[in-house]
C-alpha atoms as a PDB file:
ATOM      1  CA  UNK A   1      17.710  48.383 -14.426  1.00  0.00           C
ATOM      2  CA  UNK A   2      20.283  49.445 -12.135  1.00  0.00           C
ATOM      3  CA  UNK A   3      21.254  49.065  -8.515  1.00  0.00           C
ATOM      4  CA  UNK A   4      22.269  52.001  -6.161  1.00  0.00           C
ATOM      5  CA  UNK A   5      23.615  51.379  -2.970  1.00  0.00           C
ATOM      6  CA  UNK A   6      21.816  53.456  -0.182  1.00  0.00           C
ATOM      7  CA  UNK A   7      22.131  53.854   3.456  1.00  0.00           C
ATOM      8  CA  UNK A   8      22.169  50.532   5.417  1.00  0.00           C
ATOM      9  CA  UNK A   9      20.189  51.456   8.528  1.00  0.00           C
ATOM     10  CA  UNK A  10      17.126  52.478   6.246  1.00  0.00           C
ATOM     11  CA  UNK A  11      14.523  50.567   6.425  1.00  0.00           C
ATOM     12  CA  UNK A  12      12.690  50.180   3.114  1.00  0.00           C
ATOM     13  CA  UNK A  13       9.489  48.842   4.482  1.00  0.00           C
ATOM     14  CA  UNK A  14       6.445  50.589   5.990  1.00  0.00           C
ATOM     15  CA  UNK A  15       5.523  48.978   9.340  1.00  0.00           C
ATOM     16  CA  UNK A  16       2.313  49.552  11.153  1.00  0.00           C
ATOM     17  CA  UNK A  17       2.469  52.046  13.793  1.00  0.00           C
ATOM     18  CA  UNK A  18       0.952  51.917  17.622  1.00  0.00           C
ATOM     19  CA  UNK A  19       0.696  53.248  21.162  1.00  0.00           C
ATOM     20  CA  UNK A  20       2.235  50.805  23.912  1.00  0.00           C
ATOM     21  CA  UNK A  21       0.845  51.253  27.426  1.00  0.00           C
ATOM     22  CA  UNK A  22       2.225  50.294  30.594  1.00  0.00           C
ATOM     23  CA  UNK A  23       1.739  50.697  34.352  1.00  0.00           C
ATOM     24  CA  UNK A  24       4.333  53.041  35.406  1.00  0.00           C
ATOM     25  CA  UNK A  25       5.004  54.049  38.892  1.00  0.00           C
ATOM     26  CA  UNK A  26       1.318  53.070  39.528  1.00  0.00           C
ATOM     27  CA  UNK A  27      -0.232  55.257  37.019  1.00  0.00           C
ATOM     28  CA  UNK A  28      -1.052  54.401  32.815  1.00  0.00           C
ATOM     29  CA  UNK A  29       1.146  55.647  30.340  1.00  0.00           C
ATOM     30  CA  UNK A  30       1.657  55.661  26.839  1.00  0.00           C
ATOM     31  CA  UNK A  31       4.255  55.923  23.884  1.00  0.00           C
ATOM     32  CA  UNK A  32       4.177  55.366  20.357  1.00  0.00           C
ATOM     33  CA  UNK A  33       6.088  52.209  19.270  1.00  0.00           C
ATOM     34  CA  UNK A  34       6.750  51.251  15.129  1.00  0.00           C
ATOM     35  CA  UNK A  35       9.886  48.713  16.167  1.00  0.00           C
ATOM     36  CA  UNK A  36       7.403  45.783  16.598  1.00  0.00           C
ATOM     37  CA  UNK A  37       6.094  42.278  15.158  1.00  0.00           C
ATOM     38  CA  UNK A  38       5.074  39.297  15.493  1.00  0.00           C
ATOM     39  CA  UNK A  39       7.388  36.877  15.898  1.00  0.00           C
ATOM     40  CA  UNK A  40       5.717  33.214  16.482  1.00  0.00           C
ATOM     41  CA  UNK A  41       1.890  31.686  15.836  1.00  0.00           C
ATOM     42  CA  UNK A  42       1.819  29.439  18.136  1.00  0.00           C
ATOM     43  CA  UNK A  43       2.123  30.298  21.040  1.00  0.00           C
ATOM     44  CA  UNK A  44       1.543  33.892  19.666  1.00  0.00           C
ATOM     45  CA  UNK A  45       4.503  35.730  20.569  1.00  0.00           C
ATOM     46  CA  UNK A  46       5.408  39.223  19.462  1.00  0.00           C
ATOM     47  CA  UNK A  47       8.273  40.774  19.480  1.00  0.00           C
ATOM     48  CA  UNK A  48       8.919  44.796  20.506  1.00  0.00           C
ATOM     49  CA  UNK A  49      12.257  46.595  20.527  1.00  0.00           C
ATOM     50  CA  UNK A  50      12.717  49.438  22.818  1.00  0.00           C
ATOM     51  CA  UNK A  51      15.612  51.777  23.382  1.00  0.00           C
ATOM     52  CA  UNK A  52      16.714  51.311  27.437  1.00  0.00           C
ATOM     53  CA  UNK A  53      16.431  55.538  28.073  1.00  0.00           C
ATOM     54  CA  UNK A  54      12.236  55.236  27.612  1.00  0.00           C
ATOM     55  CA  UNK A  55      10.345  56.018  30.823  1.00  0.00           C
ATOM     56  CA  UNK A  56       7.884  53.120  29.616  1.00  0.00           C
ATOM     57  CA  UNK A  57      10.895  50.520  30.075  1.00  0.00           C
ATOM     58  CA  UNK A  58      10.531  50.626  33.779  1.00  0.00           C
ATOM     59  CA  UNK A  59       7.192  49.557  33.761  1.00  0.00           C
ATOM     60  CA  UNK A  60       7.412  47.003  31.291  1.00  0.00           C
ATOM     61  CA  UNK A  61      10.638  45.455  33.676  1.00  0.00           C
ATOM     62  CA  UNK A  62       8.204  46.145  36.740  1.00  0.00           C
ATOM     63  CA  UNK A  63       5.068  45.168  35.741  1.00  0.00           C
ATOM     64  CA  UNK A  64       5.645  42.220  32.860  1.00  0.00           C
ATOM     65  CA  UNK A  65       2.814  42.718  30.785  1.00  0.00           C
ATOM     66  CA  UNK A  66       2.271  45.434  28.264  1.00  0.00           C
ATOM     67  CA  UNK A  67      -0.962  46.002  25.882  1.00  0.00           C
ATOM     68  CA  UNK A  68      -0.803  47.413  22.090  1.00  0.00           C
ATOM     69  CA  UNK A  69      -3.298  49.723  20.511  1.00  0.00           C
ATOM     70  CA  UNK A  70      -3.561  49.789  17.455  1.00  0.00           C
ATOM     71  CA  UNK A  71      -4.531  53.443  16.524  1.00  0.00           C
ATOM     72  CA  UNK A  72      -6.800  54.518  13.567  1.00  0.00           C
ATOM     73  CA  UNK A  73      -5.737  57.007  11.157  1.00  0.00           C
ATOM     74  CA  UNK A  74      -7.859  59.471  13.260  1.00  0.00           C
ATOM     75  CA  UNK A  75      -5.223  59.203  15.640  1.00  0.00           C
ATOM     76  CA  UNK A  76      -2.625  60.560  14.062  1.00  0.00           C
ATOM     77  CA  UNK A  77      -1.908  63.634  15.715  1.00  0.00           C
ATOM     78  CA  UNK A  78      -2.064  61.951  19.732  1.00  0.00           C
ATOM     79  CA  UNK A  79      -0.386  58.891  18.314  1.00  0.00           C
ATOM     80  CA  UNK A  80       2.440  61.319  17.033  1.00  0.00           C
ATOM     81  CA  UNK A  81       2.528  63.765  20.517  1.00  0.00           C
ATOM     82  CA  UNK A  82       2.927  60.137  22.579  1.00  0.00           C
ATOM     83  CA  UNK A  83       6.502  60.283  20.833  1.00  0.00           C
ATOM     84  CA  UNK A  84       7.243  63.650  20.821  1.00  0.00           C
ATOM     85  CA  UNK A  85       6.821  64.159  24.905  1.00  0.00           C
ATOM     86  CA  UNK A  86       7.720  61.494  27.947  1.00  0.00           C
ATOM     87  CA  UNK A  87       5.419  60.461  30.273  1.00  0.00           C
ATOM     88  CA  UNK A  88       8.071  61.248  33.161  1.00  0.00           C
ATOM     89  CA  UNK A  89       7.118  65.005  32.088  1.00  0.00           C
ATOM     90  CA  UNK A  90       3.851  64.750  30.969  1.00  0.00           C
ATOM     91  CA  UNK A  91       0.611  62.481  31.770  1.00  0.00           C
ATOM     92  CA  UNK A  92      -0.324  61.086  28.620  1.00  0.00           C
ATOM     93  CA  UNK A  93      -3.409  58.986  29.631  1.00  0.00           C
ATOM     94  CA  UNK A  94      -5.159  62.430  29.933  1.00  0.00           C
ATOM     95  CA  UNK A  95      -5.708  62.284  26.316  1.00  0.00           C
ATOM     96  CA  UNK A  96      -7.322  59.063  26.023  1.00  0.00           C
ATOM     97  CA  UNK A  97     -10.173  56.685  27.807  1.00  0.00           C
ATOM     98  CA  UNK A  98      -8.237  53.492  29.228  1.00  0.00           C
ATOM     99  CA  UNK A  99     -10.248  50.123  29.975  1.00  0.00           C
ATOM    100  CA  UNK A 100      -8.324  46.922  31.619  1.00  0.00           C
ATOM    101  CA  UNK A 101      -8.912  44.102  30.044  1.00  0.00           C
ATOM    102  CA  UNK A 102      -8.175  40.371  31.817  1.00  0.00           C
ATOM    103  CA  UNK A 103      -5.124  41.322  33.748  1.00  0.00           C
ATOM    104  CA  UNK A 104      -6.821  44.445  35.587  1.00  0.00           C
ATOM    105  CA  UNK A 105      -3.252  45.641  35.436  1.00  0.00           C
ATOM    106  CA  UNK A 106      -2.812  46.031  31.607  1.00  0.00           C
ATOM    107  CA  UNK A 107      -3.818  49.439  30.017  1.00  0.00           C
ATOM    108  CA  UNK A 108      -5.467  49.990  27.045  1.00  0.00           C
ATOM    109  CA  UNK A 109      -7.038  52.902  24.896  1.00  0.00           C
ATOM    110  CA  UNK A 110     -10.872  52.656  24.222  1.00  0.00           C
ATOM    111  CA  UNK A 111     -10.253  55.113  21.205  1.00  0.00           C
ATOM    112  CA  UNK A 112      -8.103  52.617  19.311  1.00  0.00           C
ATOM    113  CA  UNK A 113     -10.170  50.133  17.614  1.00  0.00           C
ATOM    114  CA  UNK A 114      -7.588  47.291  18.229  1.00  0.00           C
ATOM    115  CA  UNK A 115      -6.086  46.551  21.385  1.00  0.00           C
ATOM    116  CA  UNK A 116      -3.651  43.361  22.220  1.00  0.00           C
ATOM    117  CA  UNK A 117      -2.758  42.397  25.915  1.00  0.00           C
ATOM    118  CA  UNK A 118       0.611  40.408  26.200  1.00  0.00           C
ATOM    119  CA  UNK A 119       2.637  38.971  29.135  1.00  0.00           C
ATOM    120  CA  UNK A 120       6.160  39.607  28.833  1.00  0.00           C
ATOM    121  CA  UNK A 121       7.943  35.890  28.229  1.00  0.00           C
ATOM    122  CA  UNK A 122      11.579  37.233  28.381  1.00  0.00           C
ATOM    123  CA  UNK A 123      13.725  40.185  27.669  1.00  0.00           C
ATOM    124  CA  UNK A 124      16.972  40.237  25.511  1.00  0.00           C
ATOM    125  CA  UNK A 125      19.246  43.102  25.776  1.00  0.00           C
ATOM    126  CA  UNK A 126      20.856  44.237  22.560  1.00  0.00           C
ATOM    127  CA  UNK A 127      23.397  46.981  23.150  1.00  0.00           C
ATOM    128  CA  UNK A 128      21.282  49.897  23.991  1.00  0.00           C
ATOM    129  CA  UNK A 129      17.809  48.447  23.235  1.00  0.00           C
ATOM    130  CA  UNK A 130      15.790  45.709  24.962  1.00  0.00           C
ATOM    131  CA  UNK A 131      13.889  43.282  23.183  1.00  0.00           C
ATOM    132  CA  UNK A 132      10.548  42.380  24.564  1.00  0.00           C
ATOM    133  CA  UNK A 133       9.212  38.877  23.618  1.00  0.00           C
ATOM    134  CA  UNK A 134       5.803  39.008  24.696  1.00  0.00           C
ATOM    135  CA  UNK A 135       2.874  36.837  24.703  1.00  0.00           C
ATOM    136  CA  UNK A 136      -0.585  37.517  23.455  1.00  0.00           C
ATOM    137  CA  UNK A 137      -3.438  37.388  26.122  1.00  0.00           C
ATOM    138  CA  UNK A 138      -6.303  38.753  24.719  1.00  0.00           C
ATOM    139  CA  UNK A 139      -6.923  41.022  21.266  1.00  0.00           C
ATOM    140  CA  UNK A 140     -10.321  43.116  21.901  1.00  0.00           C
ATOM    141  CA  UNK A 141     -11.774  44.453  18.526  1.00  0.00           C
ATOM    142  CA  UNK A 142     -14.521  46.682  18.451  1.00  0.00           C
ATOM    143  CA  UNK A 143     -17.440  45.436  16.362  1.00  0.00           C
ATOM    144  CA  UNK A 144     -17.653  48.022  13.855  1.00  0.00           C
ATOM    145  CA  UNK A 145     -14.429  46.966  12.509  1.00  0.00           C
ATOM    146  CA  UNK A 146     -15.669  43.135  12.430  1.00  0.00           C
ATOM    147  CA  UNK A 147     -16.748  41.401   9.238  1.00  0.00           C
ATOM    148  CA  UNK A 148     -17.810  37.988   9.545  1.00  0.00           C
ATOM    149  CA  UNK A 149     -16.069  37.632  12.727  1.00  0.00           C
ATOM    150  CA  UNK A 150     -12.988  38.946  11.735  1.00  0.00           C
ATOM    151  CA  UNK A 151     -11.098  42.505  11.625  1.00  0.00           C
ATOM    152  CA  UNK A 152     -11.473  44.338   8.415  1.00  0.00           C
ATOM    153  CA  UNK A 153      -8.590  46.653   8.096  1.00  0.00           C
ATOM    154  CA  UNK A 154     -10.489  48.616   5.390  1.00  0.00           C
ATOM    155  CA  UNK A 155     -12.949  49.032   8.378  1.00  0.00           C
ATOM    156  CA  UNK A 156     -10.392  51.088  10.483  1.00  0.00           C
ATOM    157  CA  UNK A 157      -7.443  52.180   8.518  1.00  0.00           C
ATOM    158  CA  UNK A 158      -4.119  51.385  10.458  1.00  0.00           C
ATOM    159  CA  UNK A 159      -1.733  53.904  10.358  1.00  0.00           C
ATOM    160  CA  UNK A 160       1.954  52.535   8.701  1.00  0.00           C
ATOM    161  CA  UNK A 161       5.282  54.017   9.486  1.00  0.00           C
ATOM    162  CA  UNK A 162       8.016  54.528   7.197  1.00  0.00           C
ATOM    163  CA  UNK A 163      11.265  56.383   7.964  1.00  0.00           C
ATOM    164  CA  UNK A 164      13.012  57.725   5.026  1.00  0.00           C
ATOM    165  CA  UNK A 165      16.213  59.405   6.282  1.00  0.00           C
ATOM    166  CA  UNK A 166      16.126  61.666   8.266  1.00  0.00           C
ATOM    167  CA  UNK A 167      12.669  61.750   8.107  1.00  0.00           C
ATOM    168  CA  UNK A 168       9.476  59.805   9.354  1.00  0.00           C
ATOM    169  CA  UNK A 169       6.102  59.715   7.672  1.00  0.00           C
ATOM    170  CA  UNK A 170       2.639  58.025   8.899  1.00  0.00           C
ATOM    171  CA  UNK A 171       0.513  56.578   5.698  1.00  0.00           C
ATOM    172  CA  UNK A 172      -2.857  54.989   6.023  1.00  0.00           C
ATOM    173  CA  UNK A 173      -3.136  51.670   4.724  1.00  0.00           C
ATOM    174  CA  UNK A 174      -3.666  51.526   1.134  1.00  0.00           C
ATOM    175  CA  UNK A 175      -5.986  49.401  -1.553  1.00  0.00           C
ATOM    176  CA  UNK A 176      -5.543  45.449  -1.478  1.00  0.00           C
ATOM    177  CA  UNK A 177      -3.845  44.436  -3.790  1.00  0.00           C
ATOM    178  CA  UNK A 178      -4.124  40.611  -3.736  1.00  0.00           C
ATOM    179  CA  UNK A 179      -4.558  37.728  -1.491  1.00  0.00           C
ATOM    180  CA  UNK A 180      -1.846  35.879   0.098  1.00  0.00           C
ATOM    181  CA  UNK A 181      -1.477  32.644  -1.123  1.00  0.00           C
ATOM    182  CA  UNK A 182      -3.566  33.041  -3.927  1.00  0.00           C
ATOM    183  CA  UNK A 183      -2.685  35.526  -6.221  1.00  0.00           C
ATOM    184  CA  UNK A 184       0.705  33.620  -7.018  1.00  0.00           C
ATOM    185  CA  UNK A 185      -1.500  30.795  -8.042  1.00  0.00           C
ATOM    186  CA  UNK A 186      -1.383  32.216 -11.484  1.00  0.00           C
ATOM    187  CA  UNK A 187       2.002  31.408 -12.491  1.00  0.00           C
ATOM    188  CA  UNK A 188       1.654  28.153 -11.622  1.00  0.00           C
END
């Protein structure tokens, strides 16, 4: 098998895909975010990279809390029009229902089946990005997408982002293929 060298700023990994919100100048606002993970358990901490031109970078520096939504496949197309306009041109909370969870200043999208409140613990500037460590507050889950307690992500099919120069695509999440450390078990 050989080995071809290819572009270093690809990233050859699909990462899951969401819409941040944010108080802005008083008023909710959303974008769609891929550059983001968690980065610690415990205290959860999670990590989200954002270039400093974004409209939604002023109220993350005003506000310091953010919230995640983690969008179903359904989603696609409003997930996808949260990148393609800015919310200093156009309100983009028209498109969705928005609930406040413990902060009452945090807001989140009732569509998305997921939705993660964080506190921002400190920002790192990086050239022309910031870098957001934020903690977790809260994760809300609706109960459809519950089994035994916990999410199901065959239950609400995450949507996955993979950029494969120049391009972009969205997948759903596909089959399981094994379980984390287990299926290694057999080469033991």
């Amino acid at each position: 098998m050989s080995k071809t060298k290819v572009k270093s700023n690809y990233a050859p990994f699909p990462k899951p895909i969401a819409l941040l919100g944010v108080m802005v100048e008083g008023k909710p606002n959303f974008m769609n975010v891929a550059w983001f993970n968690r980065a610690h358990m415990d205290p959860n901490l999670w990590m989200i990279s954002l270039n400093k031109f974004h409209y939604t970078v002023k109220g993350i520096k005003e506000n310091k809390t953010l919230s995640i939504n983690l969008p179903s496949a359904e989603l696609v197309k409003k997930l996808d029009y949260c990148g393609l306009v800015s919310g200093r041109d156009v309100d983009k909370s028209e498109l969705f229902t928005i609930f406040y969870g413990d902060s009452k200043e945090t807001p989140m999208i009732k569509e998305c089946l997921v939705n993660v409140e964080l506190s921002i613990d400190e920002i790192i500037e990086v050239k022309d990005q910031y870098l957001f460590v934020a903690k977790v507050q809260n994760i809300y889950a609706n109960a459809e997408i519950l089994t035994d307690g916990e999410m199901d992500l065959e239950k609400y099919h995450p949507i996955l982002f993979i950029k494969a120069n120049p391009e972009g695509f969205y997948y759903a999440l596909g089959e399981q293929i094994g379980k984390a450390w287990h299926v290694g078990k057999a080469l033991k």
